[in-house]
Each structure stands twice: as structure tokens, then as C-alpha cells.
Protein backbone atom coordinates (compact mmCIF):
# COMPACT_ATOMS: atom_id res chain seq x y z
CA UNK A 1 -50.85 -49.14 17.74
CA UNK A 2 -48.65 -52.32 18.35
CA UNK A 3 -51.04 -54.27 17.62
CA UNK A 4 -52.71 -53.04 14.27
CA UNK A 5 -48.99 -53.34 13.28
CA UNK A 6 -48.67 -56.71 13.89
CA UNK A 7 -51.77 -57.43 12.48
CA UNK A 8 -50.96 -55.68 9.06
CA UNK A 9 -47.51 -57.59 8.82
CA UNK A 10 -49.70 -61.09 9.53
CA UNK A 11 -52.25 -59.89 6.48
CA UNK A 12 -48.65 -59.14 4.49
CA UNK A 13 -46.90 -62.53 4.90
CA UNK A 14 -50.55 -64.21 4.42
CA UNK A 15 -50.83 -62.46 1.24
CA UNK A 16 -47.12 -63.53 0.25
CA UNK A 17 -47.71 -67.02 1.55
CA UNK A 18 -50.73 -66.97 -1.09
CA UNK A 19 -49.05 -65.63 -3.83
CA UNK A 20 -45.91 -67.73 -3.80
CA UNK A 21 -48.50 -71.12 -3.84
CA UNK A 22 -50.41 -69.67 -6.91
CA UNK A 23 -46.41 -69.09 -8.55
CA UNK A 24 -46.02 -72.57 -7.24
CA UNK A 25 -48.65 -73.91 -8.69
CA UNK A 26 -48.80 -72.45 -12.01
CA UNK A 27 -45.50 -73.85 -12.44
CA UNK A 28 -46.08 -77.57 -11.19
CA UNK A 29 -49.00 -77.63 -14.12
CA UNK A 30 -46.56 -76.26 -16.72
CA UNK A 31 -44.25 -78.74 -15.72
CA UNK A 32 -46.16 -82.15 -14.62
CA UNK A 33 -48.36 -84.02 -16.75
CA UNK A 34 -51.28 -81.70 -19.10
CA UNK A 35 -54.71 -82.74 -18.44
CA UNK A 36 -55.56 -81.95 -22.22
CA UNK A 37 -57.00 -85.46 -22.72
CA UNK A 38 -54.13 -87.59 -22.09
CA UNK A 39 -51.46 -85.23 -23.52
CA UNK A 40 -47.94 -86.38 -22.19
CA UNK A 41 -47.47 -82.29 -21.46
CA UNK A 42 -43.82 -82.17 -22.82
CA UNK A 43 -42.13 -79.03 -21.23
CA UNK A 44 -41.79 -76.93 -24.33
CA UNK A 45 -43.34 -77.94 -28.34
CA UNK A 46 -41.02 -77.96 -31.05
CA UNK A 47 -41.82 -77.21 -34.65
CA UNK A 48 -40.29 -79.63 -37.47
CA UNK A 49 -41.29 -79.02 -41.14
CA UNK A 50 -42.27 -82.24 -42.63
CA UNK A 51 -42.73 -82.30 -46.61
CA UNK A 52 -44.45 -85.31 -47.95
CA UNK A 53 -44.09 -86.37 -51.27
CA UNK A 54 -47.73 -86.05 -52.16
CA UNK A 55 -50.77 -85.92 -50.00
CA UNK A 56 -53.01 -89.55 -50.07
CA UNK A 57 -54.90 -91.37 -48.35
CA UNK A 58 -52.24 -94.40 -48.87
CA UNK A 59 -50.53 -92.31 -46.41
CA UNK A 60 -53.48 -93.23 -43.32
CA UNK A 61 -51.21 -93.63 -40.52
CA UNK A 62 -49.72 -90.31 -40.89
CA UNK A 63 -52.85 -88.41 -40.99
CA UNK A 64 -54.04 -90.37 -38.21
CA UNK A 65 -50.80 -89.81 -35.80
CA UNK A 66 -51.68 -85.67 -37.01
CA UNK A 67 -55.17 -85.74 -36.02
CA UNK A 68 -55.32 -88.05 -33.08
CA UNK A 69 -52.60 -85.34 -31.58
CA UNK A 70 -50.08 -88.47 -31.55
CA UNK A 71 -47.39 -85.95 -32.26
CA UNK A 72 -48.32 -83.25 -30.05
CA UNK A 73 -48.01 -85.82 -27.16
CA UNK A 74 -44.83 -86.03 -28.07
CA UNK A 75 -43.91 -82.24 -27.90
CA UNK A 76 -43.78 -81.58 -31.81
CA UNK A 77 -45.80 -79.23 -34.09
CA UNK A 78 -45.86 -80.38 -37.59
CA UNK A 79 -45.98 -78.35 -40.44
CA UNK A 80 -47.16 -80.09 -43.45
CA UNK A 81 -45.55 -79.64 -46.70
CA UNK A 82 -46.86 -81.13 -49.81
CA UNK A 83 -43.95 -81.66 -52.57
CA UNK A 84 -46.04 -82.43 -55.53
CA UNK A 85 -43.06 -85.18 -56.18
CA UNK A 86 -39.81 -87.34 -55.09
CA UNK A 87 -37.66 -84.91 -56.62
CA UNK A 88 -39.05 -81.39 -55.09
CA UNK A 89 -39.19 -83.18 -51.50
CA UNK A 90 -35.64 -84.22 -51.87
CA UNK A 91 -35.25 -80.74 -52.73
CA UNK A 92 -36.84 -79.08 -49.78
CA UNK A 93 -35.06 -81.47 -47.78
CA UNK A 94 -31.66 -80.85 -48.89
CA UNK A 95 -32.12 -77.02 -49.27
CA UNK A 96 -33.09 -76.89 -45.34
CA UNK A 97 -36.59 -75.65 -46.50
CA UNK A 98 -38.04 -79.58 -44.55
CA UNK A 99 -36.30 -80.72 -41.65
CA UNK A 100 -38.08 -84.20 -42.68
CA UNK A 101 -39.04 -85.46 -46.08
CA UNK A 102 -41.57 -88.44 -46.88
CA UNK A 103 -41.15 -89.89 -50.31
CA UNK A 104 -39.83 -92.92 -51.73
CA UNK A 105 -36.39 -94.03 -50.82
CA UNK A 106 -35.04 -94.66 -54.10
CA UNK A 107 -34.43 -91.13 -54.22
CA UNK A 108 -32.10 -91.44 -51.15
CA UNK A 109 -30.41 -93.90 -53.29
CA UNK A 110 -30.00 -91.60 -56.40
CA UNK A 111 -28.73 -88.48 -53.53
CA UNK A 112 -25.97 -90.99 -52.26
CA UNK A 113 -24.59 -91.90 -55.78
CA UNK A 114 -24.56 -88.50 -56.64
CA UNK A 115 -22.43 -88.20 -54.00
CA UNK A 116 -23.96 -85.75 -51.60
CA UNK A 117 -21.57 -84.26 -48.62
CA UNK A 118 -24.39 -84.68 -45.85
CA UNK A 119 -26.11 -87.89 -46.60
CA UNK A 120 -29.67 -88.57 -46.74
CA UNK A 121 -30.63 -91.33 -44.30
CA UNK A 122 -33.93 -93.45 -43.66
CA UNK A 123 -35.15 -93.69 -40.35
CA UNK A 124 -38.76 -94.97 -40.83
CA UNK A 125 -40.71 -97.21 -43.55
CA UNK A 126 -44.43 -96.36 -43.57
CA UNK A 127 -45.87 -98.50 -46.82
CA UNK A 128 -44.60 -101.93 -47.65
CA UNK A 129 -46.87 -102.18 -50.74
CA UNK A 130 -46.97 -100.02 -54.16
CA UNK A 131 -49.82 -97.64 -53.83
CA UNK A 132 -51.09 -97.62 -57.64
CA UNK A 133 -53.56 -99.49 -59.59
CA UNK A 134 -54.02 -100.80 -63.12
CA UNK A 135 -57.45 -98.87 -64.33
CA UNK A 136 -58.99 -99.87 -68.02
CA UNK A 137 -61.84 -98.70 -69.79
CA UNK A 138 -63.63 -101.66 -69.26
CA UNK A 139 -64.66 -104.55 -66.29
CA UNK A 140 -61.98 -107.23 -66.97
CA UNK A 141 -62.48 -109.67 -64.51
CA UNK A 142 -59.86 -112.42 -66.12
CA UNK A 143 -57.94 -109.70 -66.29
CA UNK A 144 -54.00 -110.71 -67.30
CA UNK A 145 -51.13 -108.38 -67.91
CA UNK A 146 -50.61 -109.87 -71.19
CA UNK A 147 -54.11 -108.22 -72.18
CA UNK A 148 -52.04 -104.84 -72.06
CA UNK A 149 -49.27 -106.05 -75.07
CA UNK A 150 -50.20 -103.70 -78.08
CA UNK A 151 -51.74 -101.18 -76.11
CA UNK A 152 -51.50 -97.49 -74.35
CA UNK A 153 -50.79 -97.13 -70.82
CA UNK A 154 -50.94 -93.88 -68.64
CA UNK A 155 -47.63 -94.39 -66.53
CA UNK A 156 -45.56 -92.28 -64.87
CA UNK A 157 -42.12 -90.49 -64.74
CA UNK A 158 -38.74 -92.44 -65.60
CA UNK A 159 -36.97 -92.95 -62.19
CA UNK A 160 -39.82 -92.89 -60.16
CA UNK A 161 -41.06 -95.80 -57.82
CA UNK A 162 -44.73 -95.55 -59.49
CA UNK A 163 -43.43 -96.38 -63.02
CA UNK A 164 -40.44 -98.44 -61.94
CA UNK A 165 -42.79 -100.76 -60.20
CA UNK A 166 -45.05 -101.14 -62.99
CA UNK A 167 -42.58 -101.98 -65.49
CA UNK A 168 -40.92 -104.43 -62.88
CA UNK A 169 -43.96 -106.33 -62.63
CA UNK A 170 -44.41 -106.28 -66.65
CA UNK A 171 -41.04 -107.97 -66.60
CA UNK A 172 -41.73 -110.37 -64.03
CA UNK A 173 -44.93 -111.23 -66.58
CA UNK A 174 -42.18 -111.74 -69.68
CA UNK A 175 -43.64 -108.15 -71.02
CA UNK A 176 -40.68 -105.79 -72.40
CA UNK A 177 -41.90 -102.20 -71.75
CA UNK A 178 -40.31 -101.07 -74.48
CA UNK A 179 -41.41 -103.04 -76.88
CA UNK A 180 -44.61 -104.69 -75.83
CA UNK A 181 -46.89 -101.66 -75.25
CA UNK A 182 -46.46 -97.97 -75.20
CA UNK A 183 -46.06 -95.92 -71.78
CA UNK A 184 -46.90 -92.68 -71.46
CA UNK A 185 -44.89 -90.52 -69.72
CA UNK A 186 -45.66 -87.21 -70.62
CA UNK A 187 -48.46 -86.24 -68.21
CA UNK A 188 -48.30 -84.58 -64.85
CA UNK A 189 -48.10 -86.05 -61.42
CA UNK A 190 -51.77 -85.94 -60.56
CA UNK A 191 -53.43 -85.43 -63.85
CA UNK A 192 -53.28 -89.06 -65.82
CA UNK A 193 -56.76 -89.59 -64.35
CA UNK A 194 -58.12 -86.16 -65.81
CA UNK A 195 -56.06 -87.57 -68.94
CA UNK A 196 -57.79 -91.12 -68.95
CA UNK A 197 -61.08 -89.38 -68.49
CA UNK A 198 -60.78 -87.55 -71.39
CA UNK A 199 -60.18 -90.59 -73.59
CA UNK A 200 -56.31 -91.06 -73.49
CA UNK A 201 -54.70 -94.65 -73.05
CA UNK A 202 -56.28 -97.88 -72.86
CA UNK A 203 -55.03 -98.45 -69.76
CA UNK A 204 -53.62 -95.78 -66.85
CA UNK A 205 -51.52 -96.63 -63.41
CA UNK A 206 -54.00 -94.52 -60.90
CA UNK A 207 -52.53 -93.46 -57.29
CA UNK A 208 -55.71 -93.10 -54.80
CA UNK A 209 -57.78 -91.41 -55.11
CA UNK A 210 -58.27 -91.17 -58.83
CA UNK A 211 -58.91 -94.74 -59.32
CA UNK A 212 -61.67 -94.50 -57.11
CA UNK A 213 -62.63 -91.10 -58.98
CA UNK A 214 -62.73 -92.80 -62.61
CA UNK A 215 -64.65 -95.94 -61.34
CA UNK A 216 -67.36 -93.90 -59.59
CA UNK A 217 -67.65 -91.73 -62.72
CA UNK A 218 -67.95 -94.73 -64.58
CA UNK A 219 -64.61 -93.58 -67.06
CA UNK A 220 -62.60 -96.55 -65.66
CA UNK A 221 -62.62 -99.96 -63.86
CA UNK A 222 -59.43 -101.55 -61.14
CA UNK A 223 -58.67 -104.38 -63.24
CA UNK A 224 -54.95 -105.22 -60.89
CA UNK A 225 -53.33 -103.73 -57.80
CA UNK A 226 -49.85 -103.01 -58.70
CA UNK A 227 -49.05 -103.76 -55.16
CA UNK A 228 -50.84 -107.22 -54.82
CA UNK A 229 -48.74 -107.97 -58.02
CA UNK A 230 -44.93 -106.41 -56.96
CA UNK A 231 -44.98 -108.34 -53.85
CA UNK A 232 -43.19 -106.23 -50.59
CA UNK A 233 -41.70 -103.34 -51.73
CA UNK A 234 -40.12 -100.45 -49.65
CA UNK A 235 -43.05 -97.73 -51.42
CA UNK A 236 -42.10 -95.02 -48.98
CA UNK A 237 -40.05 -93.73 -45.81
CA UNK A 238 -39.56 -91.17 -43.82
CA UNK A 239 -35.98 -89.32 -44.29
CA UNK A 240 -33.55 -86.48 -42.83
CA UNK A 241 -30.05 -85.19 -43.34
CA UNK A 242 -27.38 -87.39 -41.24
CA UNK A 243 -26.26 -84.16 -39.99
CA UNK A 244 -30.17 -83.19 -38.82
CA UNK A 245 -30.48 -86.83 -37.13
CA UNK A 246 -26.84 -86.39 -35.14
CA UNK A 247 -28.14 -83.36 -33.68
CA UNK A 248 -31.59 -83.88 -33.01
CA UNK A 249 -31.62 -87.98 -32.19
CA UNK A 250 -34.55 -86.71 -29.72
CA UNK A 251 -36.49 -85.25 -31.87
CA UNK A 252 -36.22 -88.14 -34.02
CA UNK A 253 -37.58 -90.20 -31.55
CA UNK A 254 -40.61 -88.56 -30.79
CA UNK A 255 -41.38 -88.19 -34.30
CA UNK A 256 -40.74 -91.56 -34.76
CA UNK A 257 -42.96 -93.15 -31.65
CA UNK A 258 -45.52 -90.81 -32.83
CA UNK A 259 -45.64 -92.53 -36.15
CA UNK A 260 -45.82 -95.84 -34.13
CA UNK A 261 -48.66 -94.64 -32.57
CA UNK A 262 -50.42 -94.24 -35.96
CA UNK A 263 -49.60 -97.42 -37.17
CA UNK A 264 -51.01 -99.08 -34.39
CA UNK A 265 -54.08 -97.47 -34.51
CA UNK A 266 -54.59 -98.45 -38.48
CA UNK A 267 -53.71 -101.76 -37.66
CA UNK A 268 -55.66 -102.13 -34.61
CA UNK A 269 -58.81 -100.08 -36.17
CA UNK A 270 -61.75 -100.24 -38.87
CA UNK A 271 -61.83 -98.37 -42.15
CA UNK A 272 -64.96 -96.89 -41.17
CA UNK A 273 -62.84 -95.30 -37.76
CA UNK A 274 -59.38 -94.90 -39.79
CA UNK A 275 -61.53 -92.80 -42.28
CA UNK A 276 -63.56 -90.48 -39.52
CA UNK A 277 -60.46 -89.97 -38.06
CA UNK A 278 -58.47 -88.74 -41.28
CA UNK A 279 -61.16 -87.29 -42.60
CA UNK A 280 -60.25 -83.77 -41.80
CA UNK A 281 -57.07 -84.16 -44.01
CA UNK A 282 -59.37 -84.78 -47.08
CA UNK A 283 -61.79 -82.07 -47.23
CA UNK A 284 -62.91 -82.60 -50.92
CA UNK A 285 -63.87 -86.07 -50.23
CA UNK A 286 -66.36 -87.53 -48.59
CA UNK A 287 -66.52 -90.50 -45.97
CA UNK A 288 -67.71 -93.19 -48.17
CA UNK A 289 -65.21 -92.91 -50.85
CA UNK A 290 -62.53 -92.66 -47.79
CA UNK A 291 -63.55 -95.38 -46.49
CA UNK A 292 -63.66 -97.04 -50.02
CA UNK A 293 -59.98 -96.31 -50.21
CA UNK A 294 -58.67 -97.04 -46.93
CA UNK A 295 -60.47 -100.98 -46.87
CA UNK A 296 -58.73 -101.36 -50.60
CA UNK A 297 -55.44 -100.28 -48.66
CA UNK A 298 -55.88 -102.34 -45.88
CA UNK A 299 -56.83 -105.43 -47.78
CA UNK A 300 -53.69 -105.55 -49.57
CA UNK A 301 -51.35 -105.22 -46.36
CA UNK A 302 -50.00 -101.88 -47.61
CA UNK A 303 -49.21 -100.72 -44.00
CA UNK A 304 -46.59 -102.36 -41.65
CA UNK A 305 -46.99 -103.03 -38.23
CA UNK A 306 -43.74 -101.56 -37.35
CA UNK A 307 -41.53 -99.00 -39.00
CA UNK A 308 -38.49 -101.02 -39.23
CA UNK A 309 -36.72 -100.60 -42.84
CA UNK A 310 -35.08 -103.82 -43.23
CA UNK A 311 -32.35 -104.71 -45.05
CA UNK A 312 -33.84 -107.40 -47.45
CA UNK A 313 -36.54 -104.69 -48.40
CA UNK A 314 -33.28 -102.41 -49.01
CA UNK A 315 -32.08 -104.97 -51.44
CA UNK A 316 -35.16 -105.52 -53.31
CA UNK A 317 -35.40 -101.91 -53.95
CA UNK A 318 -31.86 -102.05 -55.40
CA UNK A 319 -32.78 -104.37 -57.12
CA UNK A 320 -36.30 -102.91 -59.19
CA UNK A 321 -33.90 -100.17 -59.41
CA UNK A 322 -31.37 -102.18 -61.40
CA UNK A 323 -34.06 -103.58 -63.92
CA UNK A 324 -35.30 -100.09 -64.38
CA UNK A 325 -31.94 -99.29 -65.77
CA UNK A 326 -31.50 -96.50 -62.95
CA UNK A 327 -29.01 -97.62 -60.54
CA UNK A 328 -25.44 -96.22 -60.89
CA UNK A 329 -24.11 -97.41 -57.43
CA UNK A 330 -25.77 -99.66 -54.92
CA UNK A 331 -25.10 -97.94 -51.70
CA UNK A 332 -24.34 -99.76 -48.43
CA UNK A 333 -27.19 -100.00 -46.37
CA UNK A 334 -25.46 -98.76 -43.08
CA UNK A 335 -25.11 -95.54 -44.65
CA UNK A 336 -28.27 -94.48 -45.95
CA UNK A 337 -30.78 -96.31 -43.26
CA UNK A 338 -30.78 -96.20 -39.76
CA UNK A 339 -33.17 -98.72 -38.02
CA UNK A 340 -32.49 -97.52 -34.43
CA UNK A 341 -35.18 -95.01 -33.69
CA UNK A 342 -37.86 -97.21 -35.51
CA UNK A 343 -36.84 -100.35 -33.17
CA UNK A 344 -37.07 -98.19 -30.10
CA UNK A 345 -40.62 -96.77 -31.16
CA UNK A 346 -41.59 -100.66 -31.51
CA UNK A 347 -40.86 -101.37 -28.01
């Protein structure tokens, strides 16, 4: 009888011996590193609600650090947000509806001379070249901006970096844009290629991918890059409430490195890779015209190699802002960019 006793109490503790590995275990793999193809198998994910400015291929790096799962390495789930404009991102930004917004940092600019409470700062440039493109009706291969004095272009909205860009190279080329040609302003974000396609303008300022659109439809040809002809400019960044950044630094961070890890790969890759790769984020278009895209981006240096915003980019904003007659303070750097997370992530 003794003995069948002892031998059920030995089968007990075995059993408990077993059971407290398996516990031990499970929670060693929870903790220690994932084995979900090279995942860094941060403890716990967090969620962050980024709203981009519009959704474009000029935006590569991005899409890539999304789909290569640069951002789940570092223990963040993105939620894309798609503003449909500068102004609604700011919006959702400063409403709490984004914790992060993409968009161009002028708008930063215009939040700080309005005089907003919780300031807007910039944390991380992603393009240093102007996205858009001059498209005409016709192949102009001597093409010269003077061609466009007397004429109808499609531009875009007053106070945005699209139009302000244009007209700053027009007055680099001695062209007044009031007075030399007519800009229209009238037409939606989005549609001036729908609107040049129909037979408005002479001439329209195309974002990606409706120049590539019109010329494969044969309704337009890229006669100038506006980027090529603006030089470096500070197109875009990546932005949060000063109050978001003081209590999430760490967050920051991660979101930050995993945008490094995005820009390396574009830099480091070919279109033909950088386009099966973002692929996924542009269902309505196909690989070839992608890949179209991406080599015309990459050709003209749009992305950096790091995502420092530096402070002579910062002044040549200010500056295209000035000319464009929209600048009613020129706020100090310190205060609405923060290069400390971006020269961490370069490391």
C-alpha cells in the first residue's frame, strides 16, 4: 500500500515538474527573440495611427518599411490614414484622431504662427525633392518655362507646397505668376489629370501617378520635373504633437528606425524590387507602371539617405514660403523640428 503511494506522489511531482517547463517555456518564447522571419519579437505591439497626406508612390520608403514588416519589428501596428490633403492631416493630427501625420512641413509652419498651445514638431524628412511634374499636350523636348508665358496651367491650391513650388521655380525663370500665365486653382486634389484629359489647360502640374496616367493614354507628355528644377526642397516629413513626442520618445524611435529601415532598402535596391515590394499598397496599378514611377523617382534623388531635417532645408522652405506671399512669422527651428530621433535611427 506504501508503495503504490509513493509511486502515485512520484507520477504527481513528474506531472508538475512537466507542467511548470511547458509554463516555462511558453513564456521564454513570448519573451526572447520571435522566430517569425527575423522579427525582433518586441514584448507587447503598439498601435499608432499614422495619416498621410495623400497616398503615392513618391512615398516608396514608407510602403516599403509597411510591407517588409520594418515596423512590426519594431513592436508597432500602423494604421494608415489617408488625408486627401495638408490641411485635413494637420487636422487629424491636432484633433487626436492621428497620433502621427505625414504631409508637408510648411503646414507645421502655418500651425506655429497661428500660435497653437501644443506645438507641432518634425521629427523625420522623407522626400528632399518636389514630387510633381510639368505635363503638356504635346512632346516638347526643348522644352523652356518661358514656353508656358500666355498660357493655362493646371496648378494647385494657394498655400500648398505643390503650387508654391511651381510658382517659385517660375520666379527663379523671371516668370510672374500673376501676370505671365494663368493658374488654375479651382480643381480638386487628385482630379487636374481627369481635368487635363478632358481638354482643360495647356499645361497641368501632375503628382504620380497621373502623369504617368496621361502619357500612357497618350492625353499628355512630362515636358520638366518640378523637382529637378526647385533644387532640394524639404517636400515632406513626418510630424506629432510636442506633447505626443514628450511622452512617447520610445515610440518615436521605433517608428523612426523603422523608417530608416525603408530608406535603406530604396536606396540600396532596384525599381524593379522597390516596386514588387510596394506593390500591394497600389492595387489598381500594375508593376510596370510602378516601376515606371519609382525609376523616375529615383533618378531625380527624391529620397534621402537619412531622415535628418536639417536646418538649411528649414530655411529654404521659409524661404519659398516668403516668395509665395504666405509666411506671417518665420518660426525658430528648435521649436518646430527635432533632429534627435532621426540621428539615432542613422546610427
Amino acid at each position: 500500500m506504501k508503495k503504490k503511494i509513493f509511486r502515485r506522489c512520484c507520477a504527481a511531482v513528474l506531472c508538475l515538474g512537466l507542467a511548470l517547463c511547458m509554463v516555462l517555456t511558453g513564456c521564454q518564447k513570448k519573451t526572447g527573440d520571435s522566430d517569425g522571419g527575423g522579427k525582433s519579437g518586441k514584448e507587447k505591439t503598439i498601435s499608432v495611427t499614422l495619416n498621410e497626406v495623400a497616398h503615392s508612390i513618391f512615398y516608396a520608403p514608407m510602403y516599403v518599411a509597411i510591407e517588409n514588416g520594418y515596423f512590426e519589428e519594431e513592436g508597432l501596428e500602423i494604421t494608415l490614414v489617408t488625408g486627401f490633403g495638408a490641411d485635413k492631416t494637420m487636422t487629424a493630427l491636432l484633433s487626436g484622431e492621428a497620433d502621427i501625420g505625414f504631409m508637408g512641413p510648411e503646414t507645421t509652419v502655418y500651425t506655429a504662427n497661428e500660435g497653437a498651445s501644443d506645438m507641432v514638431v518634425n521629427f523625420a524628412q522623407l522626400t528632399q525633392r518636389a514630387g510633381n511634374f510639368l505635363v503638356a499636350r504635346e512632346e516638347m523636348k526643348d522644352f523652356s518655362w518661358d514656353d508656358l508665358k500666355g498660357k493655362e496651367v493646371l496648378g494647385g491650391r494657394a498655400g500648398g507646397m505643390p503650387e508654391m513650388v511651381f510658382e517659385y521655380i517660375l520666379k527663379q525663370n523671371n516668370i510672374d505668376p500673376a501676370k505671365d500665365l494663368k493658374i488654375d486653382q479651382s480643381i480638386d486634389f487628385g482630379s487636374t489629370a481627369a481635368a487635363f484629359s478632358s481638354g482643360q489647360g495647356d499645361f497641368s502640374v501632375e503628382f504620380e501617378p497621373g502623369a504617368t496616367a496621361l502619357e500612357k493614354e497618350g492625353a499628355g507628355y512630362v515636358v520638366a520635373s518640378l523637382g529637378v528644377d526647385s533644387g532640394y526642397v524639404p517636400y515632406t516629413a513626418f510630424s506629432a504633437k510636442e506633447s505626443y513626442i514628450k511622452e512617447n520618445p520610445e515610440i518615436i524611435q521605433s517608428f523612426t528606425d523603422a523608417l530608416q529601415k525603408g530608406m535603406d532598402y530604396v536606396n540600396s535596391h532596384s525599381p524593379e524590387e522597390i516596386a514588387e515590394v510596394i506593390a500591394p499598397q497600389f492595387t489598381d496599378t500594375d508593376k510596370e507602371t510602378i516601376t515606371t514611377i519609382v525609376d523616375r523617382y529615383a533618378g531625380q534623388d527624391t529620397w534621402k539617405t537619412d531622415l535628418i531635417f536639417e536646418e538649411d532645408s528649414y530655411r529654404l522652405l521659409l524661404d519659398i514660403l516668403d516668395e509665395a506671399g504666405e509666411l506671417g512669422g518665420r518660426p525658430v527651428y528648435e521649436d518646430i523640428v527635432t533632429t534627435e530621433f532621426a540621428q539615432k535611427a542613422a546610427q
